[in-house]
N, C-alpha and C. Protein backbone atom coordinates (compact mmCIF):
# COMPACT_ATOMS: atom_id res chain seq x y z
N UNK A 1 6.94 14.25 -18.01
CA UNK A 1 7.15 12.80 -18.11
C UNK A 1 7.48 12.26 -16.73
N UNK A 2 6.79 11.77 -16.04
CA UNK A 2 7.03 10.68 -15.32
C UNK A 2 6.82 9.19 -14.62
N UNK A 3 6.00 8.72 -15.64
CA UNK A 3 5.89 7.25 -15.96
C UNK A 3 6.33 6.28 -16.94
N UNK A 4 7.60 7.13 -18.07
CA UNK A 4 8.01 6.95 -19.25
C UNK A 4 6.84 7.40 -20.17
N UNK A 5 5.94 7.87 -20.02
CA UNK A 5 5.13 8.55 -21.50
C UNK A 5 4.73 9.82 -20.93
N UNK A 6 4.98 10.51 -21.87
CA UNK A 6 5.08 12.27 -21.90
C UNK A 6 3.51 12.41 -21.55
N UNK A 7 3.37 13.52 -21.00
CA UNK A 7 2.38 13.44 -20.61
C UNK A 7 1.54 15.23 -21.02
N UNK A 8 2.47 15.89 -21.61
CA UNK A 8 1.90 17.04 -22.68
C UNK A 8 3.09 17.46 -23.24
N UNK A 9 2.78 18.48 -23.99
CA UNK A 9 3.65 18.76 -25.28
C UNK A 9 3.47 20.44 -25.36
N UNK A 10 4.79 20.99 -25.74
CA UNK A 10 4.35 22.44 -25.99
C UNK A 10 5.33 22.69 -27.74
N UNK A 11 5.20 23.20 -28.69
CA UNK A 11 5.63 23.94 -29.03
C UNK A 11 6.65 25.42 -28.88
N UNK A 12 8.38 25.08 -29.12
CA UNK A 12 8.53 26.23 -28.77
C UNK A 12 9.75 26.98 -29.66
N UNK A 13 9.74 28.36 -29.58
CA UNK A 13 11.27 28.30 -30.42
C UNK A 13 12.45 28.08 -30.20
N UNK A 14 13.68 28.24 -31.16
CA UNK A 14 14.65 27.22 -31.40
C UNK A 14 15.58 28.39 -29.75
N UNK A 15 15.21 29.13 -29.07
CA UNK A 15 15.81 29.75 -28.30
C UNK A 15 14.94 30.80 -27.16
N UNK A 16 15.21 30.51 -25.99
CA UNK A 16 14.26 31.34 -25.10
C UNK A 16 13.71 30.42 -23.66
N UNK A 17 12.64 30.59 -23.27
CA UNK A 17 12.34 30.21 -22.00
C UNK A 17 10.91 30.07 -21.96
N UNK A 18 10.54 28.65 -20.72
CA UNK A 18 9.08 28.51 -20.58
C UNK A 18 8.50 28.18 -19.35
N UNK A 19 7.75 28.97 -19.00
CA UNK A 19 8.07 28.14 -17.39
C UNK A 19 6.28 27.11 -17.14
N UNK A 20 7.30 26.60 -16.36
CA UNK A 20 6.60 25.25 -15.95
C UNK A 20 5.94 24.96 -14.45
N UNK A 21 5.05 24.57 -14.18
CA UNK A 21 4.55 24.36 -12.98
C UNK A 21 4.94 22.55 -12.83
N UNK A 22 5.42 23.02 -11.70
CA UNK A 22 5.56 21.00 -11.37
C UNK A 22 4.15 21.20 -10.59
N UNK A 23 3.40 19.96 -10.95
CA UNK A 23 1.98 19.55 -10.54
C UNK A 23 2.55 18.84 -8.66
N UNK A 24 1.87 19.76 -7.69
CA UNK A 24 1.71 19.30 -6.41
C UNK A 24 2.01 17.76 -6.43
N UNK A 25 1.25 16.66 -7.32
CA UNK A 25 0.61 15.22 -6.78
C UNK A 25 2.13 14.51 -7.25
N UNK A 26 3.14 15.29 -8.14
CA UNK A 26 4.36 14.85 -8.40
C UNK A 26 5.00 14.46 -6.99
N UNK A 27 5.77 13.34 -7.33
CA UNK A 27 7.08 12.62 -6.50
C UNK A 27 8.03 11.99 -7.18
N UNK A 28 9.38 12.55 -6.33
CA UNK A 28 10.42 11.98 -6.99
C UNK A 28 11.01 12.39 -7.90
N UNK A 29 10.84 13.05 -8.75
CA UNK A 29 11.16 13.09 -10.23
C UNK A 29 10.37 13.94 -11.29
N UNK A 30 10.82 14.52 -11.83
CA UNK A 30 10.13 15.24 -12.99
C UNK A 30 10.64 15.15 -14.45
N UNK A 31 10.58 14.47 -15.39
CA UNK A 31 11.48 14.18 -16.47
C UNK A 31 11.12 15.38 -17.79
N UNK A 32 11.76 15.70 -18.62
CA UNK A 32 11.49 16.28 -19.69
C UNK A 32 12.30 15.94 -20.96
N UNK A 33 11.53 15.76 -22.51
CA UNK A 33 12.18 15.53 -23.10
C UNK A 33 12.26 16.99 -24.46
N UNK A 34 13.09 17.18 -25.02
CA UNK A 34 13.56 18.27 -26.25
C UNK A 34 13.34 17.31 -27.54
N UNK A 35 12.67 17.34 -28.07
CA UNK A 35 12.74 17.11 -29.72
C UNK A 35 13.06 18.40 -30.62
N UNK A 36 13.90 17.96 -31.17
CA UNK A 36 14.50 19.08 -33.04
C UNK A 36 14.49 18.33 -34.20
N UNK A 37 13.13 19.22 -35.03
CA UNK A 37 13.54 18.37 -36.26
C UNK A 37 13.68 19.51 -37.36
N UNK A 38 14.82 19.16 -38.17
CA UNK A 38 15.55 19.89 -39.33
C UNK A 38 14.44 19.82 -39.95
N UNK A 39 14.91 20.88 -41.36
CA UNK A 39 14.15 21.07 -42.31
C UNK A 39 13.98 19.48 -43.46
N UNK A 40 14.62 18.55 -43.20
CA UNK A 40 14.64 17.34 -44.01
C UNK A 40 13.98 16.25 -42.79
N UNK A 41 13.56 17.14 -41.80
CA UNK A 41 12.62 15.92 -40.36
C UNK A 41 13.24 15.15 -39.88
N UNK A 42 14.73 15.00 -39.94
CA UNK A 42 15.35 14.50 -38.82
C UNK A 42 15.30 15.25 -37.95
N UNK A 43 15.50 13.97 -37.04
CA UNK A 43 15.29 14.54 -35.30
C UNK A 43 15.91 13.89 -34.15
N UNK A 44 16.57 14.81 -33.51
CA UNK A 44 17.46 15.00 -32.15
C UNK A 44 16.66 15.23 -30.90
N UNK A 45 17.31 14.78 -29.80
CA UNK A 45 16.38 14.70 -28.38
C UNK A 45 17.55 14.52 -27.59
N UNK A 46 16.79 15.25 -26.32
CA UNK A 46 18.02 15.47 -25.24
C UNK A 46 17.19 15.06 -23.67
N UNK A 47 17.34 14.38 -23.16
CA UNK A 47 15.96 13.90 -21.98
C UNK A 47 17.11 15.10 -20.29
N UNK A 48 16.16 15.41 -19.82
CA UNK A 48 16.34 16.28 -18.75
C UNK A 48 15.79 15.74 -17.95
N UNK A 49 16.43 14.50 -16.25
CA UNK A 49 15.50 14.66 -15.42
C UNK A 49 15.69 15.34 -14.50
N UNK A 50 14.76 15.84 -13.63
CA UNK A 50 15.07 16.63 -11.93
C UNK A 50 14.47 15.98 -10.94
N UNK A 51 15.36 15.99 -10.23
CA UNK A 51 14.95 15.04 -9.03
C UNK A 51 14.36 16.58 -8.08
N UNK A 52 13.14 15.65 -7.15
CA UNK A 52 12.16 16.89 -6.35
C UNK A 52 12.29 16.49 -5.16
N UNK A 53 12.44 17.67 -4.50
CA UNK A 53 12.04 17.57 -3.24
C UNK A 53 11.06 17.13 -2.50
N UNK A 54 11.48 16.07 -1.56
CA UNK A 54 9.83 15.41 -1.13
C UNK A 54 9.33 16.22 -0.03
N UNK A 55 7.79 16.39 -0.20
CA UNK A 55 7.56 17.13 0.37
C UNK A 55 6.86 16.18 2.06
N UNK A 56 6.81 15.21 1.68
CA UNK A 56 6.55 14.38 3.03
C UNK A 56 7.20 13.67 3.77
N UNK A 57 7.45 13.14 4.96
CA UNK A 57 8.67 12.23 5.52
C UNK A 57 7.79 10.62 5.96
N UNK A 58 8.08 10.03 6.05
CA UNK A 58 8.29 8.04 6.35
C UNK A 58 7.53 8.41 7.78
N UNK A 59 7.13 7.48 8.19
CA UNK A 59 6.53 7.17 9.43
C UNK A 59 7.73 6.73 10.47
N UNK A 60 8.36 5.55 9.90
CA UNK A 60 9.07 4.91 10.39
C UNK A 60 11.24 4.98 10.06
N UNK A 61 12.00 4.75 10.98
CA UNK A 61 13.08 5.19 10.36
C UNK A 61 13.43 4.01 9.75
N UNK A 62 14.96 4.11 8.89
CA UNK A 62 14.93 3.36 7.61
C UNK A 62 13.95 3.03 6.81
N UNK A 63 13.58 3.93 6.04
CA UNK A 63 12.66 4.19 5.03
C UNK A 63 13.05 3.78 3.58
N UNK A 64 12.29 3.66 2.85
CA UNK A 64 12.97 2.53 1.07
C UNK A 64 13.50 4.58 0.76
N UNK A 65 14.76 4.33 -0.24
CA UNK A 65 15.10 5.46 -0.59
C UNK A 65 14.03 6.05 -1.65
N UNK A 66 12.81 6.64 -1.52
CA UNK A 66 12.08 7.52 -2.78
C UNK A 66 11.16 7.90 -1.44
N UNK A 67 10.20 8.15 -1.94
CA UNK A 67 9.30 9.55 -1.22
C UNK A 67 8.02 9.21 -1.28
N UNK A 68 7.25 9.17 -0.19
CA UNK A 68 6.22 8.46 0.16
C UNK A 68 4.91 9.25 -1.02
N UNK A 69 3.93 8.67 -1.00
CA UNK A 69 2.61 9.03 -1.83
C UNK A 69 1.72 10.34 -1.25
N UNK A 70 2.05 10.28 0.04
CA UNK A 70 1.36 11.56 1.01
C UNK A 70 1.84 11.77 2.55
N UNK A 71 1.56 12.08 3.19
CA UNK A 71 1.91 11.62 4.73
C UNK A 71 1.67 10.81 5.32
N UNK A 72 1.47 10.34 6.38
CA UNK A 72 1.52 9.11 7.09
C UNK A 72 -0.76 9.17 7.14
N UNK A 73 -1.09 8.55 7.01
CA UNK A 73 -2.68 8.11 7.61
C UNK A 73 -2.38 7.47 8.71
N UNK A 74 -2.50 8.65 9.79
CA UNK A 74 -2.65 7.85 11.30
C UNK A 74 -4.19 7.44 11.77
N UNK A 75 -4.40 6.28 12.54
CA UNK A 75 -5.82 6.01 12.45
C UNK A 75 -5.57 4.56 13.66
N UNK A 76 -6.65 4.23 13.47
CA UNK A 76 -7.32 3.00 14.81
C UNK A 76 -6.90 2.50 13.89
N UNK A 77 -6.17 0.78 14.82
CA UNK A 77 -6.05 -0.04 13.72
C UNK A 77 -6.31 -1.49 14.96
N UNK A 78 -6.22 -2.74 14.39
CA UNK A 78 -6.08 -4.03 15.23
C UNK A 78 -4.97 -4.59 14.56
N UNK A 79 -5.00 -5.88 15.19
CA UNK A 79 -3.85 -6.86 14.34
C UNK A 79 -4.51 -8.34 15.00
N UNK A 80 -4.62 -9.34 14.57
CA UNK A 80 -4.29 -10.07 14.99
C UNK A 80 -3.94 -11.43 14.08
N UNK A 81 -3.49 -12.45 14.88
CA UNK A 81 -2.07 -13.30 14.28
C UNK A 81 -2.77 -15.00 14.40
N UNK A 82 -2.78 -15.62 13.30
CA UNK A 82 -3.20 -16.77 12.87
C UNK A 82 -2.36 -18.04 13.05
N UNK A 83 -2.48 -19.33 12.66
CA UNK A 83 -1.76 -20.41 12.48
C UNK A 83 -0.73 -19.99 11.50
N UNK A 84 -1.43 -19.21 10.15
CA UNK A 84 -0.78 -19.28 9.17
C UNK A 84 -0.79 -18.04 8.46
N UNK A 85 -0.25 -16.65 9.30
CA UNK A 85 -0.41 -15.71 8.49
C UNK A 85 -1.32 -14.60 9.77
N UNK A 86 -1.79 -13.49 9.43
CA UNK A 86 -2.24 -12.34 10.57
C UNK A 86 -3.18 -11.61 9.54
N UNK A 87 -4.14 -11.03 10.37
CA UNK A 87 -5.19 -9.97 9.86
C UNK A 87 -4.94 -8.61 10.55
N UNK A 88 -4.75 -7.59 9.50
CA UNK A 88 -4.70 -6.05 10.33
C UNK A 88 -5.92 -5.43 9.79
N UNK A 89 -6.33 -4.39 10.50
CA UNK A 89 -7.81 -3.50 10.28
C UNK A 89 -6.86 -1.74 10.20
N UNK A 90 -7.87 -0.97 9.36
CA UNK A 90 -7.58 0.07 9.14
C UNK A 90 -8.96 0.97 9.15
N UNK A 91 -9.01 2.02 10.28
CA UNK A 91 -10.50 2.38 10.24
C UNK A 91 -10.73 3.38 9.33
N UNK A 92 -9.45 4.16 8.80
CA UNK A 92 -9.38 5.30 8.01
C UNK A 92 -10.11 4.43 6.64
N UNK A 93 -9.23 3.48 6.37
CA UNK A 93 -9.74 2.99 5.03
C UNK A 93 -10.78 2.16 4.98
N UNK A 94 -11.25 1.95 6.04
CA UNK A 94 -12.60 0.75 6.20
C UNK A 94 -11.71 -0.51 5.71
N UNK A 95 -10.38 -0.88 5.59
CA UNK A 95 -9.89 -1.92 4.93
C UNK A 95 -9.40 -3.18 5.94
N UNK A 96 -9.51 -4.13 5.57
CA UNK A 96 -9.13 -5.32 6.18
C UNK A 96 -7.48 -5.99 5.58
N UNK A 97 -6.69 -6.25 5.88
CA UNK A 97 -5.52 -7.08 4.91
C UNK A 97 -5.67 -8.46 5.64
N UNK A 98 -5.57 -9.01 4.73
CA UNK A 98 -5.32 -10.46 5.60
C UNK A 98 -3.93 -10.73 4.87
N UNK A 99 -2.93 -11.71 5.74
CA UNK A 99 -1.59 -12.02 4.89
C UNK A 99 -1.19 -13.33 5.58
N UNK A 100 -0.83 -14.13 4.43
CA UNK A 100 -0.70 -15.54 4.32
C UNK A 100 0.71 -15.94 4.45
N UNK A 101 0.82 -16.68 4.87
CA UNK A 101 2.66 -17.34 5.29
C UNK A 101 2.49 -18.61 4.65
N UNK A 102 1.35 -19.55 3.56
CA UNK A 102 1.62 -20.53 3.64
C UNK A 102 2.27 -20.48 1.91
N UNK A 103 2.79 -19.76 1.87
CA UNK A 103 3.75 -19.78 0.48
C UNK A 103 3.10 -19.69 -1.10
N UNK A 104 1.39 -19.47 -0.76
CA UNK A 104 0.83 -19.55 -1.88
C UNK A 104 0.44 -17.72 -2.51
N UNK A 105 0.38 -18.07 -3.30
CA UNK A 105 -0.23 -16.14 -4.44
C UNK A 105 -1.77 -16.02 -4.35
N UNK A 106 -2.27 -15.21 -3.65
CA UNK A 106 -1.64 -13.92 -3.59
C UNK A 106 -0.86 -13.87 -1.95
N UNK A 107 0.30 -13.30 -1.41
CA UNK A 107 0.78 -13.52 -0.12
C UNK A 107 -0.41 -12.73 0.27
N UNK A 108 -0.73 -11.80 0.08
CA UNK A 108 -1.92 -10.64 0.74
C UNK A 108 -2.81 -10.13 0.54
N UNK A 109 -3.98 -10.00 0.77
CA UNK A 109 -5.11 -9.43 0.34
C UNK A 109 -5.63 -8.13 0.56
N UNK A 110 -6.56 -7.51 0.45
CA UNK A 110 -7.23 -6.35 1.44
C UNK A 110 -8.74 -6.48 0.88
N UNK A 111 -9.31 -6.37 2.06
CA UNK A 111 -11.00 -6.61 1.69
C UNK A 111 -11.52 -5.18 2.35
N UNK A 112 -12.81 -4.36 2.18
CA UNK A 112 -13.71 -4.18 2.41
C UNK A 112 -14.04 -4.25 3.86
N UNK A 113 -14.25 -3.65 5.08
CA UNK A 113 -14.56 -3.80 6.13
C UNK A 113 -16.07 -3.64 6.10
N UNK A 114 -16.91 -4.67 6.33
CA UNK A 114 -18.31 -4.81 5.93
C UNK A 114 -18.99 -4.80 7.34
N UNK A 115 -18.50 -5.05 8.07
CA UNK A 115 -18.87 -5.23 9.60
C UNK A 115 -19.29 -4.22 10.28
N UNK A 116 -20.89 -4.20 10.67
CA UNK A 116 -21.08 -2.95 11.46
C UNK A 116 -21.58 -3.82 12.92
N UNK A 117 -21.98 -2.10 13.45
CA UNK A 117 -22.30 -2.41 14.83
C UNK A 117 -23.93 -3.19 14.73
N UNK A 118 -24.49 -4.02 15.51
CA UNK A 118 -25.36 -4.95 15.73
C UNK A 118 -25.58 -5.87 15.10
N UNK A 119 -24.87 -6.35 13.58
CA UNK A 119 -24.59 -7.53 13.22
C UNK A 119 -23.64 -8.41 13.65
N UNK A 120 -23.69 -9.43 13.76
CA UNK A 120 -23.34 -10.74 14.92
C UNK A 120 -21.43 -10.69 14.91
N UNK A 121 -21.28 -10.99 15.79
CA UNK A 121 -19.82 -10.90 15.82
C UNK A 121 -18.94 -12.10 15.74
N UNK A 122 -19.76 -13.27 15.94
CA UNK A 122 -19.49 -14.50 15.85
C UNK A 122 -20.49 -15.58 14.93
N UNK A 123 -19.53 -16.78 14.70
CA UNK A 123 -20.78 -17.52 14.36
C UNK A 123 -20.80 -18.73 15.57
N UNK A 124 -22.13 -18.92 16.28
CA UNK A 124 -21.56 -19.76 17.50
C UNK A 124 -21.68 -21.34 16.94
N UNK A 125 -21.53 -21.56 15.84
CA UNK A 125 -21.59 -22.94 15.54
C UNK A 125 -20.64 -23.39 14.77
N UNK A 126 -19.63 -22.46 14.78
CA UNK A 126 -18.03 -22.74 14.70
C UNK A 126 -17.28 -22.73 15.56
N UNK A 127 -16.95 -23.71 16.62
CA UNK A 127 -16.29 -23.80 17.41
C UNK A 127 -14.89 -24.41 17.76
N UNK A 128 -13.88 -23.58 17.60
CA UNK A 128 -12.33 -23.63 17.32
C UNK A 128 -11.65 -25.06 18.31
N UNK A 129 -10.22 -25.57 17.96
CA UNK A 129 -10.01 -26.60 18.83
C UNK A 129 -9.73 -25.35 19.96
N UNK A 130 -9.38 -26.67 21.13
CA UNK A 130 -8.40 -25.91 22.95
C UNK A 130 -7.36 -24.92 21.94
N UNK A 131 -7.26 -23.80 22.86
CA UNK A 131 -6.39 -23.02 23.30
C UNK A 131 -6.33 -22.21 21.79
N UNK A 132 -7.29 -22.14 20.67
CA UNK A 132 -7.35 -21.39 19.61
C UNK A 132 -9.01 -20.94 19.43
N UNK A 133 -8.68 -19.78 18.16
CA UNK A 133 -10.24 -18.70 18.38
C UNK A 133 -10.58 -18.96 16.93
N UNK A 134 -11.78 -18.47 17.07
CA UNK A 134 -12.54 -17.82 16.13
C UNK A 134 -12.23 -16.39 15.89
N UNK A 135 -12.14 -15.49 14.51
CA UNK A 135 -11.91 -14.37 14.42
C UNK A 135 -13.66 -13.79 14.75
N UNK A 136 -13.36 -12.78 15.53
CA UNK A 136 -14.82 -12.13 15.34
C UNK A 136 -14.89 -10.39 14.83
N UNK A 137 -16.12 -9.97 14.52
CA UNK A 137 -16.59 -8.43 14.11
C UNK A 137 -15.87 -8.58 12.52
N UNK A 138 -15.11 -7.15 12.23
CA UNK A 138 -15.14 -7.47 10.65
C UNK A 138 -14.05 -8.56 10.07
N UNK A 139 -13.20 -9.01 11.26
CA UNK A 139 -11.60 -9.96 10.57
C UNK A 139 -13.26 -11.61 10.74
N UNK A 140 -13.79 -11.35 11.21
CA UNK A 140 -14.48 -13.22 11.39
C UNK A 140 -15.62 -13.07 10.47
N UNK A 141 -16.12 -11.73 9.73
CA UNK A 141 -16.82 -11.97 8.33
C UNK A 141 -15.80 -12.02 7.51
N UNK A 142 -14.82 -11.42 7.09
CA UNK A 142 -13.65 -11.82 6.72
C UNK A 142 -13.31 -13.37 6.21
N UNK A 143 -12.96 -14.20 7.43
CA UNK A 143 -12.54 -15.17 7.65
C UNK A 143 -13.46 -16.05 6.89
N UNK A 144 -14.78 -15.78 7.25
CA UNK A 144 -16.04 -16.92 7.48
C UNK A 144 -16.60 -16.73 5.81
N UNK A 145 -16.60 -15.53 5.10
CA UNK A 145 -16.91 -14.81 3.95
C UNK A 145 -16.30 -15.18 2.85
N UNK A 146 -14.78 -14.56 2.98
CA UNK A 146 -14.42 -14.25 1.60
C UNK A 146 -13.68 -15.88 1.37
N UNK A 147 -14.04 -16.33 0.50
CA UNK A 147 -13.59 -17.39 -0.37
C UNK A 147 -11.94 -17.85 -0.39
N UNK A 148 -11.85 -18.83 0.31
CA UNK A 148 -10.13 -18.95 0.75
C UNK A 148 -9.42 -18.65 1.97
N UNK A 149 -9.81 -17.38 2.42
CA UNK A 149 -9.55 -16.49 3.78
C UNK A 149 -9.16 -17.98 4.90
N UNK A 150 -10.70 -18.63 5.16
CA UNK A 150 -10.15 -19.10 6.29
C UNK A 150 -9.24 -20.12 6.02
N UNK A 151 -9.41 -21.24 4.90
CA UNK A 151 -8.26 -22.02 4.85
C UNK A 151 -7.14 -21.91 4.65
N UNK A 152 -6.79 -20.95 4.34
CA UNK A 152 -5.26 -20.43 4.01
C UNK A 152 -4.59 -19.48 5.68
N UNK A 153 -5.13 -19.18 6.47
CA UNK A 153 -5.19 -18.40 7.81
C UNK A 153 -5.02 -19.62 8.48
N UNK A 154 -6.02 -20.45 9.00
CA UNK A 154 -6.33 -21.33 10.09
C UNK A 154 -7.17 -20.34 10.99
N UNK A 155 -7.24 -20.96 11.97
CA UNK A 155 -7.17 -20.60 13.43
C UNK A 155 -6.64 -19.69 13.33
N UNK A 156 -7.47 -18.96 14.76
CA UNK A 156 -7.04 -17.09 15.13
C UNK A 156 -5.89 -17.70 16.54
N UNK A 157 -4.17 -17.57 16.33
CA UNK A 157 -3.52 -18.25 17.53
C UNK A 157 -4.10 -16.85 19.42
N UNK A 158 -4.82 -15.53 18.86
CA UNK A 158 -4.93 -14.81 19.97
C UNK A 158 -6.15 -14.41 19.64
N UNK A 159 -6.88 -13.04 20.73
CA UNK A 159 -7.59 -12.29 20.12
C UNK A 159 -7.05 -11.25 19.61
N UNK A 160 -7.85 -10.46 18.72
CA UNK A 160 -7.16 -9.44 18.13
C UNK A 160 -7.38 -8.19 19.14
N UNK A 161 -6.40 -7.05 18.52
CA UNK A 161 -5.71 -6.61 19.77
C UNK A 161 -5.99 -4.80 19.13
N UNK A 162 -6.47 -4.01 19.59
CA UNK A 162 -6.77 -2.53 18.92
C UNK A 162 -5.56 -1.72 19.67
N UNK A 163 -4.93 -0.75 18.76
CA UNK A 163 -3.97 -0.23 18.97
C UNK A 163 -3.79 1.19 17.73
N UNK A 164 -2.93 2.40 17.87
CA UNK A 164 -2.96 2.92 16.94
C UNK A 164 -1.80 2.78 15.66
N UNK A 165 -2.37 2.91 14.80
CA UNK A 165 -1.61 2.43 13.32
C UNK A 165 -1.36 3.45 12.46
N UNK A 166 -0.43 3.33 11.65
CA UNK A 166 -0.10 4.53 10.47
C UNK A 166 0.07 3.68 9.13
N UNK A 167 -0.20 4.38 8.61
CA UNK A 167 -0.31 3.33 6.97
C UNK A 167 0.32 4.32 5.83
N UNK A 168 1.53 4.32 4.99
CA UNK A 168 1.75 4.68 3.95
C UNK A 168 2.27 4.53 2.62
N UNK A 169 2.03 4.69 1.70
CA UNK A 169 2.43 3.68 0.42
C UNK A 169 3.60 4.85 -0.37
N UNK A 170 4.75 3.85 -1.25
CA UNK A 170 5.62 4.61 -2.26
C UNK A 170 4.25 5.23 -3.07
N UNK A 171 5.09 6.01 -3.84
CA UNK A 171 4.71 6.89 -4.82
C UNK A 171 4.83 6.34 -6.32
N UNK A 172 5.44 5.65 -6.71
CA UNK A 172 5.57 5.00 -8.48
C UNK A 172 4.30 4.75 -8.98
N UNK A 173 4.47 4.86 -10.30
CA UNK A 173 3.37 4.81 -10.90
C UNK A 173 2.39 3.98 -10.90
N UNK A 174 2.89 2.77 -10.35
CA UNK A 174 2.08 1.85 -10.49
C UNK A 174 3.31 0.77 -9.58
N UNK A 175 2.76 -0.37 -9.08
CA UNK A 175 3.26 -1.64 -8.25
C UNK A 175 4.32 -1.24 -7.15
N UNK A 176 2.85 -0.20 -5.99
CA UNK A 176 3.63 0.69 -4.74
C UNK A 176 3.59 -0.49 -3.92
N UNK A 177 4.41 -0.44 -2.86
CA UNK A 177 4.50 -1.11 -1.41
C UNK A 177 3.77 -0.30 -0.49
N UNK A 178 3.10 -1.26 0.60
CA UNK A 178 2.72 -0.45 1.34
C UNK A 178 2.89 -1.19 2.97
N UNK A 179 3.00 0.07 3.89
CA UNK A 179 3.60 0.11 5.08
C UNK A 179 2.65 0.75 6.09
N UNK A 180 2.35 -0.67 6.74
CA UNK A 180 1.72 -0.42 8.35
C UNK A 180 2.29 -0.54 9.41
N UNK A 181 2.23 0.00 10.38
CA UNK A 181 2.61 0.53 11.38
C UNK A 181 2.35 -1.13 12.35
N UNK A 182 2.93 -1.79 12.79
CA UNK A 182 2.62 -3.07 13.76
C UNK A 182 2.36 -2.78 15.25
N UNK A 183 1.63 -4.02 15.83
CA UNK A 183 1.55 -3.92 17.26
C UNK A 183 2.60 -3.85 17.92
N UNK A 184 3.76 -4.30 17.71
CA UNK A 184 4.97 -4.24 18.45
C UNK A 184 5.68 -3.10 18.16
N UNK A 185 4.92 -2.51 17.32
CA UNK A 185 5.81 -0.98 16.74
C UNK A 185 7.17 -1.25 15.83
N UNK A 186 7.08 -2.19 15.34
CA UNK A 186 7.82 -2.34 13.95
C UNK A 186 6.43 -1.75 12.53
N UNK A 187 6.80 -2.56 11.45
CA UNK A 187 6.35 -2.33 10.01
C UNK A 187 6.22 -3.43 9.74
N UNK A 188 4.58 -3.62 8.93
CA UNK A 188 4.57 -4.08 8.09
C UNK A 188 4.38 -3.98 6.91
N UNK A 189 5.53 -4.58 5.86
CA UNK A 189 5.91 -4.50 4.49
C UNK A 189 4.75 -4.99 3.42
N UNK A 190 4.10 -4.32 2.79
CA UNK A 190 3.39 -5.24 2.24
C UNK A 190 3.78 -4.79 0.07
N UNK A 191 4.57 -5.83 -0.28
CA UNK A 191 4.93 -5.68 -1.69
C UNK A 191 3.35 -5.31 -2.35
N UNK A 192 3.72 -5.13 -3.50
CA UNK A 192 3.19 -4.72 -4.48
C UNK A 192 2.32 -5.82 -5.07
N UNK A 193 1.01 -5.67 -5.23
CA UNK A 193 -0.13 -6.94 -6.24
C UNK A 193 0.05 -7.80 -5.22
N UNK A 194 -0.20 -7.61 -3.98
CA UNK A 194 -0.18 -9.23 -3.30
C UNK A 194 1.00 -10.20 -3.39
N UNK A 195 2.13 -9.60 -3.79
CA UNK A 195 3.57 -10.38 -4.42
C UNK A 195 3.93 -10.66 -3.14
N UNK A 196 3.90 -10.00 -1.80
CA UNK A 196 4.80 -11.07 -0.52
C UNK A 196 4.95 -9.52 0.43
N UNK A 197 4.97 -10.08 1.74
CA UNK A 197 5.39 -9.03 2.66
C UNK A 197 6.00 -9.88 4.06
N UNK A 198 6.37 -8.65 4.80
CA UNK A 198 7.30 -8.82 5.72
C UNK A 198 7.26 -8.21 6.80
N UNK A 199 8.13 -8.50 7.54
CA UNK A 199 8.07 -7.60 9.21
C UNK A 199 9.53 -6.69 9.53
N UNK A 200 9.41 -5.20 8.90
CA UNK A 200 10.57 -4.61 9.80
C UNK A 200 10.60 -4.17 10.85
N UNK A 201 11.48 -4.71 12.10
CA UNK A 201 11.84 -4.61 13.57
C UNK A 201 11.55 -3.07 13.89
């Protein structure tokens, strides 16, 4: 058990021993529950959890207290930073995040890095006000593409900037956070379902 539903069942007698393999992909926790039922089918239960040793460590120090999903994915990454919100690239995952500051749902996205080499990097008939950009390569199909992207972003306030990145997510069953590595060498926080993220120093 460790998502609250059991996840197999053994038969055993009322005294003795069984041994168990904890499955590698486990974190955190291993739960077990005892059912007894009398000869009239009532039934008693006793829940056992064990907490596990993690077998991986955080990228970054001050880490959320539980145990990451795998090790760190170190990889090429960019960043760059908008009117209203920043785009990071991940080459391991081919993934794009874009993340929004203007207070609306979803705070964050992640798209698809669709952008290859000899398709256009710009569009030259979008031309930004003084002293702001156009996103170009895969953050300016991005931008120019996905439905919402650019109005909720604005303007690119720099160019974007390639640097190396680490990316790793909690382990729970479901609605993980996940944590990139920033240009300034802090973290970025990114909650769970697009719910909101942040910048740790």
């Amino acid at each position: 058990m460790n998502s609250g539903q059991l996840n197999g069942w053994w038969e055993v007698e009322p005294t003795g021993t069984i041994d168990y393999v904890i499955p590698a992909e486990s974190r955190n926790w291993e739960g077990f529950v005892l059912f007894v039922l009398d000869d009239e089918e009532r039934v008693a239960q006793a829940t056992l959890m064990v907490t596990l040793r993690c077998p991986d460590t955080w990228f970054f120090a001050l880490p959320p207290d539980e145990c990451p999903s795998s090790p760190p994915t170190l990889t090429d990454g960019a960043e760059q930073h908008f009117e209203h919100g920043l785009m990071l690239w991940s080459k391991a995952e081919d993934r794009i995040y874009a993340l929004f500051d203007d207070g609306a749902q979803p705070a964050w996205k992640a798209f698809l890095d669709k952008w290859d080499e000899g398709q256009p990097e710009s569009d030259p008939s979008i031309v930004p006000p003084t002293g702001l950009y156009q996103p170009v390569r895969g953050f300016g199909l991005v931008w120019r593409e996905e439905p919402g992207v650019r109005d909720r972003l604005g303007w690119a306030r720099d160019r974007e900037v390639g640097y190396p990145t680490a990316i790793q997510r909690t382990s729970r069953p479901k609605y993980n956070v996940t944590y990139i590595k920033s240009l300034d060498g802090g973290v970025w926080e990114l909650g769970p379902e697009g719910s909101e993220w942040g910048h740790i120093p």
